[in-house]
Protein backbone atom coordinates (compact mmCIF):
# COMPACT_ATOMS: atom_id res chain seq x y z
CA UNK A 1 84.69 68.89 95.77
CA UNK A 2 82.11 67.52 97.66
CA UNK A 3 84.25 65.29 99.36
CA UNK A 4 86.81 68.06 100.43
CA UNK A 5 84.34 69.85 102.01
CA UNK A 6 83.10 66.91 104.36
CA UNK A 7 86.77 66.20 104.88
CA UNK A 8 87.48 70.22 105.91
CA UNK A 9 84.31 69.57 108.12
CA UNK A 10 85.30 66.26 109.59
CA UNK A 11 88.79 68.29 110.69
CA UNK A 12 87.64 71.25 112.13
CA UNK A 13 84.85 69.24 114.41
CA UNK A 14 88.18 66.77 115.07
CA UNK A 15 89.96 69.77 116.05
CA UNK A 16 87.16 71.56 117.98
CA UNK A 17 86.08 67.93 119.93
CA UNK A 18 89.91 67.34 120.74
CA UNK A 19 90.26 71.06 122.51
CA UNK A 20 86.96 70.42 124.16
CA UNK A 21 88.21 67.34 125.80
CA UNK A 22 91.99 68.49 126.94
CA UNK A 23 90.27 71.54 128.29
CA UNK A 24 87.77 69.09 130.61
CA UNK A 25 90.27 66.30 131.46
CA UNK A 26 92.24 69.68 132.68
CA UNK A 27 89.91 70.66 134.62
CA UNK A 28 89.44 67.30 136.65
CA UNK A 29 92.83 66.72 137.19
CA UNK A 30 93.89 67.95 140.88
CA UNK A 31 95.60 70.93 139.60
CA UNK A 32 92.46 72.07 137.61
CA UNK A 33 90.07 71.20 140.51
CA UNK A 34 92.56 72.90 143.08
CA UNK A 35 92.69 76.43 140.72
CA UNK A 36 88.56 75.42 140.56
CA UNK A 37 88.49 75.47 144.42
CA UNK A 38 90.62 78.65 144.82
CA UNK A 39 89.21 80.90 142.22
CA UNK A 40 85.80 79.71 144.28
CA UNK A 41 87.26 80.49 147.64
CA UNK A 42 88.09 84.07 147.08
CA UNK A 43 84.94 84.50 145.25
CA UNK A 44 83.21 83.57 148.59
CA UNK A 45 85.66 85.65 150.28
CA UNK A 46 84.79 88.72 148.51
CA UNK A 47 80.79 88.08 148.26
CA UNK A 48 81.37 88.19 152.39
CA UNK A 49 83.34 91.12 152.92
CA UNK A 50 80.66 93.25 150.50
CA UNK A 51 77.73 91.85 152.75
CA UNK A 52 79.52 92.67 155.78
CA UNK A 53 80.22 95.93 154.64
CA UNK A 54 76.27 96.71 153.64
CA UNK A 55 75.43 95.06 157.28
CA UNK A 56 77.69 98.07 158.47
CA UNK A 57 76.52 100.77 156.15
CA UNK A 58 72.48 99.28 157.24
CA UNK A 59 73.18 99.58 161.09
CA UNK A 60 74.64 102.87 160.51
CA UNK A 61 71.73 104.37 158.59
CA UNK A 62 69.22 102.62 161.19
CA UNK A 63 71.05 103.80 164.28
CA UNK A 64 70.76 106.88 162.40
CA UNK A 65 67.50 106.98 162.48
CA UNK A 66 66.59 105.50 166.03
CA UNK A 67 69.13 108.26 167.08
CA UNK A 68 66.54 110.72 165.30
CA UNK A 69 63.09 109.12 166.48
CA UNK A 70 64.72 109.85 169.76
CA UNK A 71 65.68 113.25 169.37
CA UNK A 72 62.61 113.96 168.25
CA UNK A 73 60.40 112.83 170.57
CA UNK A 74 62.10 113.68 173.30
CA UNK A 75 63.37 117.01 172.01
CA UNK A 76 66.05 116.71 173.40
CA UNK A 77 69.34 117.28 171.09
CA UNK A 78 71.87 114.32 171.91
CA UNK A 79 74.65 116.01 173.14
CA UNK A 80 76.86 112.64 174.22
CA UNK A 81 78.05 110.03 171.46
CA UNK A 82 79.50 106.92 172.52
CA UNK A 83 82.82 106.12 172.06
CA UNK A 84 83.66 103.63 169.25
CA UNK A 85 86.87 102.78 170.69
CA UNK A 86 85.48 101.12 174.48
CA UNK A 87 83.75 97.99 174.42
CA UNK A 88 80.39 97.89 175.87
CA UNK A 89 77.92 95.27 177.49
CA UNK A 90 79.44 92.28 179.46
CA UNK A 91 82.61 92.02 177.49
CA UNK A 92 83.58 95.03 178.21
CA UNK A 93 83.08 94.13 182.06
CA UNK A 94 84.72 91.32 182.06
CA UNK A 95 87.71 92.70 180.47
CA UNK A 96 87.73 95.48 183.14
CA UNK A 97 88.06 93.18 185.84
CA UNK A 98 90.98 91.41 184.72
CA UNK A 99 92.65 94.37 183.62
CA UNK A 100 91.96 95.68 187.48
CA UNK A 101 93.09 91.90 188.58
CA UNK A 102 96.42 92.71 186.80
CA UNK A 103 97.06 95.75 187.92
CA UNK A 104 96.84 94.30 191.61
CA UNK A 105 98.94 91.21 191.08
């Protein structure tokens, strides 16, 4: 009986040590590292577009609030909010000028 059992034993370690070992010669075969790579990848991809979309949500709430500290001490209600849809700063005035340079040529 004794013997059985060691044998029964012996097998299901065999068994266990044999799946172990497909499974990792799997995974560092190109196929295995590729899925590896890609299941990384858009792992990344999502981890970025979350923090890009708390950056947002921050400089919302903080323009928000400079918006308010304004208000406030000025006491002045603003009235005017810019438009989301223009570009602003030197971008914007470059791409003015060679939309006016197009419209002349």
């Amino acid at each position: 009986m004794k013997r059985l059992f060691w044998l029964g034993v012996g097998v299901a370690a065999g068994v266990a040590l044999s799946r172990k070992a497909t499974e990792t010669a799997r995974q560092a075969s190109p196929a295995g590292l590729a899925s590896n790579l890609g299941e990384a990848i858009s792992e990344l991809a999502g981890a970025l577009g979350t923090f890009g979309a708390d950056v947002r949500a921050g400089m919302s709430e903080r323009e928000q609030e400079l918006n308010d500290v304004v208000e406030q001490r000025s006491g002045l209600p603003r009235t005017v909010t810019p438009r989301r849809d223009v570009p602003a700063g030197r971008h914007a005035a470059e791409s003015a000028a060679r939309r006016a340079r197009r419209a002349e040529g």
